[in-house]
Protein backbone atom coordinates (compact mmCIF):
# COMPACT_ATOMS: atom_id res chain seq x y z
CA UNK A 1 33.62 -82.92 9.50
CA UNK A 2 34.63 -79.22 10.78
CA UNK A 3 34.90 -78.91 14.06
CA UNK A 4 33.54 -76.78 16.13
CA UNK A 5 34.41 -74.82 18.89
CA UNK A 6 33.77 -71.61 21.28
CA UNK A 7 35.50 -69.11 23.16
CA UNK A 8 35.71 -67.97 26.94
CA UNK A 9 36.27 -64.80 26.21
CA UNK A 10 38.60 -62.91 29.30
CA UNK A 11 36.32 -60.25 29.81
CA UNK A 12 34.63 -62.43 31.97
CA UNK A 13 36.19 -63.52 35.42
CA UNK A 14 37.97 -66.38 36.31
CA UNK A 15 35.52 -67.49 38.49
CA UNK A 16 32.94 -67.70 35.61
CA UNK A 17 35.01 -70.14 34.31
CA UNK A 18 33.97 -73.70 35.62
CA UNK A 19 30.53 -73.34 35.23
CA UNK A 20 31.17 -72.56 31.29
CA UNK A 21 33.41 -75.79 30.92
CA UNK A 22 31.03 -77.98 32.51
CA UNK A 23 28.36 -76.95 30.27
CA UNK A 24 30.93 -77.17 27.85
CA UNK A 25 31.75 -81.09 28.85
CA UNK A 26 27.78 -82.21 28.67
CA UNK A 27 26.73 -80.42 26.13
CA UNK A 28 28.91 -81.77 23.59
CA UNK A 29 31.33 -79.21 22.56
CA UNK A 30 34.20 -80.05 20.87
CA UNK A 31 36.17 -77.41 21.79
CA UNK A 32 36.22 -74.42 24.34
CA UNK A 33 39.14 -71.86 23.73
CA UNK A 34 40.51 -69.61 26.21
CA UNK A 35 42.53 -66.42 25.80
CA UNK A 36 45.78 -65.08 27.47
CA UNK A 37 45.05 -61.40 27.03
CA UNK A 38 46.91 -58.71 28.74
CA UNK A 39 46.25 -58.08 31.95
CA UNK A 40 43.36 -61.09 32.24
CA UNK A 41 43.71 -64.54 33.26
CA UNK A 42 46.84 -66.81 32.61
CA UNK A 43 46.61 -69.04 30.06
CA UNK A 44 48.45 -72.34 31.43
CA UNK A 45 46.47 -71.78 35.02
CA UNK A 46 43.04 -71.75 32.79
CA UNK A 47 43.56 -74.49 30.85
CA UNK A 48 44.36 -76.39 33.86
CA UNK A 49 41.61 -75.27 36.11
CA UNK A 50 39.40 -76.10 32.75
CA UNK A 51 40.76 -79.69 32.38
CA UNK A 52 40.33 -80.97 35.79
CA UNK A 53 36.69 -79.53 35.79
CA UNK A 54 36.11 -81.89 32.32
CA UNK A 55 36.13 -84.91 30.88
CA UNK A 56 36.33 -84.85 27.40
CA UNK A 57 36.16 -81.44 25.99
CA UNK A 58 39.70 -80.20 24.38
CA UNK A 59 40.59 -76.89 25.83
CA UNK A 60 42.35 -74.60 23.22
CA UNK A 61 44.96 -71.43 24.24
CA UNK A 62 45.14 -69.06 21.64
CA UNK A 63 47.69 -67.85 22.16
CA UNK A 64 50.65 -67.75 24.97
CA UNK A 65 52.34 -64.61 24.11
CA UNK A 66 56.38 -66.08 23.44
CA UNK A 67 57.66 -62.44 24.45
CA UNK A 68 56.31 -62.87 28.16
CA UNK A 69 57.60 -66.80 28.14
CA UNK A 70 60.89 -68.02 28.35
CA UNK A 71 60.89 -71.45 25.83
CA UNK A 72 62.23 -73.51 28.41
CA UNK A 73 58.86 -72.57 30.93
CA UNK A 74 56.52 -73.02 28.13
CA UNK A 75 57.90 -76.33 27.26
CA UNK A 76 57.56 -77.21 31.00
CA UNK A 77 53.79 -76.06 31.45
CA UNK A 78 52.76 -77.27 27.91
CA UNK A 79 53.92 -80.91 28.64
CA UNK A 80 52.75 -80.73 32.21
CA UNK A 81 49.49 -80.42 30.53
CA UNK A 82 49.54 -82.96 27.75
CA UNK A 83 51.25 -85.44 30.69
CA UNK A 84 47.96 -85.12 32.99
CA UNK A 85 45.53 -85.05 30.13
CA UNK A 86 46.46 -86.91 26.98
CA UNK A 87 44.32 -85.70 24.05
CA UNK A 88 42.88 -82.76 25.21
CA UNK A 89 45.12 -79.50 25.34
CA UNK A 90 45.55 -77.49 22.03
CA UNK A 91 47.84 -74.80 22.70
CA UNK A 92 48.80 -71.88 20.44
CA UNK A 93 51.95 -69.67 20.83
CA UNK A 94 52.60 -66.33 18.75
CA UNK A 95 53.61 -62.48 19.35
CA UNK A 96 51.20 -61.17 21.53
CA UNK A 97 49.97 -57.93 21.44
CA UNK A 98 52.74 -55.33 20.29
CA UNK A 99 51.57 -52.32 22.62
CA UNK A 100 50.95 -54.55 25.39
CA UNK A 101 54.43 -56.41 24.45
CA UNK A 102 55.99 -53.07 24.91
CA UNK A 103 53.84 -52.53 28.32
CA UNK A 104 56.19 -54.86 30.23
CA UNK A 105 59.01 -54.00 28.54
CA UNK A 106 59.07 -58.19 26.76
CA UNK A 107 58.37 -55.73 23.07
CA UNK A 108 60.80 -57.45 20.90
CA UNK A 109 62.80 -55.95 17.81
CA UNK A 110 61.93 -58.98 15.53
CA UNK A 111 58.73 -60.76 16.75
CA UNK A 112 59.15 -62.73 13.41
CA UNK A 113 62.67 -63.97 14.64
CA UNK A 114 61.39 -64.59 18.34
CA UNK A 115 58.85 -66.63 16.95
CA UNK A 116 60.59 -68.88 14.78
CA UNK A 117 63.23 -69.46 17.62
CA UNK A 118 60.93 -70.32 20.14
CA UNK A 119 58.68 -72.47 17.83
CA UNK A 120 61.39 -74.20 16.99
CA UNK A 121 63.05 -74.90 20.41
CA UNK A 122 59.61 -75.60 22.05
CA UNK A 123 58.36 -78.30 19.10
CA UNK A 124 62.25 -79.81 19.95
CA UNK A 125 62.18 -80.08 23.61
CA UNK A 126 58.69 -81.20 23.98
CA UNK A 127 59.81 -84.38 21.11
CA UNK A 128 61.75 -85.41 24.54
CA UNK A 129 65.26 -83.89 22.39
CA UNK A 130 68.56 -82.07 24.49
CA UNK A 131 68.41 -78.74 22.94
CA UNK A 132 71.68 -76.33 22.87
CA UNK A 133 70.99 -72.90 20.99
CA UNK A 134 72.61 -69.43 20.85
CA UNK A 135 69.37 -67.62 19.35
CA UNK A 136 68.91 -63.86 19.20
CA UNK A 137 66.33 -64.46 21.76
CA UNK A 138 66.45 -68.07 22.38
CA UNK A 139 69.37 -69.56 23.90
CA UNK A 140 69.54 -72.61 25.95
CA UNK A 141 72.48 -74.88 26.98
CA UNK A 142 72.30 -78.61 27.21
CA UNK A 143 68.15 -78.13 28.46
CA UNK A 144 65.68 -81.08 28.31
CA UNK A 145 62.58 -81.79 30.13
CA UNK A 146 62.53 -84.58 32.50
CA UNK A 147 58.65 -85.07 31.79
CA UNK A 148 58.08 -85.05 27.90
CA UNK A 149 54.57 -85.56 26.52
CA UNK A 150 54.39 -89.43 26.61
CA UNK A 151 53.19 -89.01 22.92
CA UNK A 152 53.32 -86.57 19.81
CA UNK A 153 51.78 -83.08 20.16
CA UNK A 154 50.99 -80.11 17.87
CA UNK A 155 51.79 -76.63 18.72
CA UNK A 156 50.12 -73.90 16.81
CA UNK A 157 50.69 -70.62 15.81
CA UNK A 158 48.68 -67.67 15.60
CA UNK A 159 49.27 -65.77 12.84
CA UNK A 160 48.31 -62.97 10.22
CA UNK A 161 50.69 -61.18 8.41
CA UNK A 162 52.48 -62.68 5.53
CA UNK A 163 55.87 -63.60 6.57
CA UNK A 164 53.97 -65.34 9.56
CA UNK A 165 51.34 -67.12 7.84
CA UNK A 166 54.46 -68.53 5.74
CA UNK A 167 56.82 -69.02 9.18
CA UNK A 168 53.75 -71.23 10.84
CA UNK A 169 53.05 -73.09 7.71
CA UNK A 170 57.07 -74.20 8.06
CA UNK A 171 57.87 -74.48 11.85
CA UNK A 172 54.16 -75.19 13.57
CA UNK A 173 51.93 -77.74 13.31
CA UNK A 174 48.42 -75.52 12.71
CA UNK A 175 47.48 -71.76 12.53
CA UNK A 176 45.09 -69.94 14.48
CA UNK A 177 43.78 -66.84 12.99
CA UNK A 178 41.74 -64.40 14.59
CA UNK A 179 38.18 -63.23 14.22
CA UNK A 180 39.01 -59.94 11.89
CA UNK A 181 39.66 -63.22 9.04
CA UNK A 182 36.81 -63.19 6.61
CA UNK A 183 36.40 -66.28 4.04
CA UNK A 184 38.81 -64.76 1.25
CA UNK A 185 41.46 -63.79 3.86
CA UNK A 186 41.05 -67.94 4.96
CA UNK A 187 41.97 -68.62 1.30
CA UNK A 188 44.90 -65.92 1.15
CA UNK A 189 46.35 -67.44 4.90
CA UNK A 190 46.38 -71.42 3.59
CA UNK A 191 47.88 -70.33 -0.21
CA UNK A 192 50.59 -68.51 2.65
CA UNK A 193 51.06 -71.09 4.94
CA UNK A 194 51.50 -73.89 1.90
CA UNK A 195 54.01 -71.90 0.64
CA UNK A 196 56.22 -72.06 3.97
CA UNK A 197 54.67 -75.65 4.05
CA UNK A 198 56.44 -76.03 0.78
CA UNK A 199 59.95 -74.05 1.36
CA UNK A 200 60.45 -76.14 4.53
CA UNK A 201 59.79 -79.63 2.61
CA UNK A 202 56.37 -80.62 5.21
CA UNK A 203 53.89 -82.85 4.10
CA UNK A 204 52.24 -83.55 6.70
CA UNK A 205 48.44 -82.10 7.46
CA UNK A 206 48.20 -78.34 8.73
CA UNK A 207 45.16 -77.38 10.88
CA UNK A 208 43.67 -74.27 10.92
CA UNK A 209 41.54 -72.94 13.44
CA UNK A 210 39.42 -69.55 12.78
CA UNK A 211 37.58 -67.55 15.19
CA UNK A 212 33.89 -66.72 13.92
CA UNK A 213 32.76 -63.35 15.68
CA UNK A 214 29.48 -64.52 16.89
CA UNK A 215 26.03 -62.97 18.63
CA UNK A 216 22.89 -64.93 18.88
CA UNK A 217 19.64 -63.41 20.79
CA UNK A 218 18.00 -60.53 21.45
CA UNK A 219 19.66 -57.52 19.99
CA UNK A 220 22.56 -59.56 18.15
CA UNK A 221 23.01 -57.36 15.31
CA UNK A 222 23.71 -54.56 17.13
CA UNK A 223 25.96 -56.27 19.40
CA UNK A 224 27.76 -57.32 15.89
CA UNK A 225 27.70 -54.06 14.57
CA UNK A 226 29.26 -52.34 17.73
CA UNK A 227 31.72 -54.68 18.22
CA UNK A 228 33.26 -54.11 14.34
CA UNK A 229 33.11 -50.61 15.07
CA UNK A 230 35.46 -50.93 17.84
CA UNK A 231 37.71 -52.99 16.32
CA UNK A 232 37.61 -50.92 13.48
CA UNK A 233 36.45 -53.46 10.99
CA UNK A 234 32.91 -52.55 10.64
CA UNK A 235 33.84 -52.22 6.66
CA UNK A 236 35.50 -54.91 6.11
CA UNK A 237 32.46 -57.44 4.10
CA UNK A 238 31.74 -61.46 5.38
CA UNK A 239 32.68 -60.67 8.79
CA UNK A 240 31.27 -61.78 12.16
CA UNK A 241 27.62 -63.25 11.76
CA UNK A 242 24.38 -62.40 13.69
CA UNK A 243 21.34 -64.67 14.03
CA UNK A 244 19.90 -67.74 14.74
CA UNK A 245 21.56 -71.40 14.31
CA UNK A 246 21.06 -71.14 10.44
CA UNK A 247 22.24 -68.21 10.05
CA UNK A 248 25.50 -69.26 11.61
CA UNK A 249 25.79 -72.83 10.77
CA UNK A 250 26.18 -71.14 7.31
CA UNK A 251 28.64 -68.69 8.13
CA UNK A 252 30.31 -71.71 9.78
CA UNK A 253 30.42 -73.45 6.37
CA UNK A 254 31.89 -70.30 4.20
CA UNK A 255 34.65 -70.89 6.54
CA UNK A 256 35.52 -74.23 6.19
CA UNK A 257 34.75 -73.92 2.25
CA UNK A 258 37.39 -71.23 2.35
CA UNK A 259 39.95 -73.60 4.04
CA UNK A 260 39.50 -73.97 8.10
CA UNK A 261 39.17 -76.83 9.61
CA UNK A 262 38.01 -75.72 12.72
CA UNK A 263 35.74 -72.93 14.12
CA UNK A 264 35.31 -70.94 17.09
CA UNK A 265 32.62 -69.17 17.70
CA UNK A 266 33.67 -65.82 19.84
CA UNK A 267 30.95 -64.32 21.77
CA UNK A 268 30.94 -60.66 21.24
CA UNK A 269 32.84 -59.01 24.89
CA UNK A 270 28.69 -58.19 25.81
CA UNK A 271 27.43 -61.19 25.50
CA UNK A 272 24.66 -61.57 27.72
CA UNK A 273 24.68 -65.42 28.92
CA UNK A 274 27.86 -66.93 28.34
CA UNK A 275 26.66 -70.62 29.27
CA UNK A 276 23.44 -69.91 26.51
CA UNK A 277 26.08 -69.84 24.31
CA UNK A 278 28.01 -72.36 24.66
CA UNK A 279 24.95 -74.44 24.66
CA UNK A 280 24.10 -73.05 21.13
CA UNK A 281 27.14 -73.37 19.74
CA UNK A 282 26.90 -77.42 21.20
CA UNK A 283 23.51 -78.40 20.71
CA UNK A 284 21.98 -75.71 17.82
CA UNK A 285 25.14 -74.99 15.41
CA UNK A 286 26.40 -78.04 15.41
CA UNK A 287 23.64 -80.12 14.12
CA UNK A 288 23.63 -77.81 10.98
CA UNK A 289 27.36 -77.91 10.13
CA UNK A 290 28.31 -81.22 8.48
C-alpha cells in the first residue's frame, strides 16, 4: 500500500499546530510532515509539541538543515525523540537552503561533503556506537550518547541533485524529495539512488517519500497555478494536482507507479482551511489510493 501523508506547511503559526495534529490523530492520517524552514518554527520543538498532542500518527521532519546542526545535537534531539515515542518520528536531514545557509553565515563550501559526514556520524551514534572523526566539517572525539534509540531507526535524506540522490541512496536509509519532482523525475531519483545503493554494497529497502503539491476547493486551480509561478515551475508538465479526491488519488498513484512509496500532500502556502485538508487527505484520498 502507499502511504499517505500531509504537510503543516510553516507559513502557518505555531500555535495552529495542535489543532492540525489532532485532526491528524482521529482522522486517520498516516503521516503529518512538518518543515524547518528559515526563519519559521524549529523542527525538533514541532515534532515534539506534535507527538505529545497524538497518539498514533508518525510525524515526519523534512528536513533539519545539517549546516545549522552540530551532529552530536542532532543525534541528541533525534534519539530523545525516538526514546519517548517509539515508532513514530521520521526525521529527514539534508543541506538546507543555500541563500538562507549563507544568511547565518552556517553556508558551507561542500554541502555534498557536510552531508555525507554528518549522515554518517549521526546513523553511527544513534546505533548506540563511540564515534571519533576528524571530518572537514565533522569532527568528534570519543562522543556517544548516553540515551540511544532503544531500537533501529532510519534517517532520511532530502535530496535532488545527482551526486545527492546517489550519496542518500549509499549513506541514508530513505530520500525525501520535494514537491518540484514530477513522475519521470521519481524514476530518474530511484535509477540515482540504486546506483549509490549499489556502489556502497546496500541491500536493504530504500523509502522514498515525495511531496505532491496539492489544492482542493474552491478556486484550487488557480491556487495551483500561482503557486508554480512563484516557484518558477509553472512549465514544468505532471506537476502539483488540483481537484477533487479523484483527481488526486490519481495523481497520488502516478507517483507511486513512478517509484515512491510514500506521499505528502503539501497544501499550497494559501490554503484556506488547513484542518479541511488534512481531513481530505485522511478520509477522501485515501480511500481511493490502494
Amino acid at each position: 500500500m502507499t502511504g499517505l501523508g500531509a504537510v503543516f506547511r510553516p507559513q502557518l503559526p505555531p500555535e495552529r499546530l495542535r489543532a492540525v495534529v489532532e485532526l491528524a490523530d482521529a482522522s486517520g492520517l498516516e503521516e503529518l510532515w512538518l518543515w524547518e524552514d528559515c526563519f519559521r518554527e524549529g523542527g525538533i520543538s514541532a515534532a515534539a509539541a506534535a507527538l505529545a498532542w497524538s497518539e498514533r500518527v508518525r510525524i515526519g521532519v523534512g528536513l533539519l538543515p545539517v549546516p545549522l546542526r552540530n551532529v552530536a545535537i542532532t543525534a541528541m534531539e533525534a534519539a530523545t525523540l525516538y526514546r519517548l515515542f517509539p515508532g513514530r518520528p521520521v526525521l529527514a536531514v539534508g543541506h538546507g537552503v543555500q541563500d538562507w545557509m549563507g544568511q547565518v553565515g552556517a553556508r558551507a563550501e561542500s554541502p555534498v561533503t557536510l552531508l555525507r559526514e554528518h549522515l554518517d556520524a549521526l546513523r553511527a551514534l544513534l546505533r548506540g556506537e563511540r564515534l571519533t572523526t576528524q571530518g572537514r566539517y565533522v569532527k568528534l572525539d570519543d562522543v556517544g550518547l548516553d540515551w540511544p534509540p532503544a531500537a533501529p531507526v532510519e534517517i532520511l535524506a532530502g535530496a535532488g541533485g545527482p551526486r545527492t540522490l546517489r550519496l542518500s541512496g549509499a549513506a541514508a536509509d530513505g530520500t525525501v524529495l520535494t514537491a518540484s519532482t514530477a513522475p519521470d523525475g521519481v524514476r530518474r531519483a530511484r535509477r540515482l539512488i540504486d546506483e549509490g545503493r549499489e556502489s556502497a554494497g546496500r541491500t536493504e529497502a530504500h523509502q522514498v517519500v515525495v511531496y505532491l503539491l496539492t489544492a482542493t476547493g474552491p478556486g484550487a486551480a488557480a491556487r495551483l497555478r500561482a503557486e508554480l509561478a512563484e516557484e518558477g515551475l509553472e512549465s514544468v508538465p505532471d506537476l502539483g494536482v488540483a481537484g477533487d479526491a479523484g483527481a488526486v488519488a490519481k495523481a497520488v498513484q502516478r507517483l507511486a507507479e513512478a517509484g515512491a512509496d510514500t506521499v505528502v500532500l503539501q497544501p499550497t502556502g494559501d490554503e484556506p482551511d488547513p484542518e479541511a485538508f488534512v481531513r481530505f487527505a485522511a478520509e477522501e484520498v485515501r480511500a481511493l489510493v490502494p
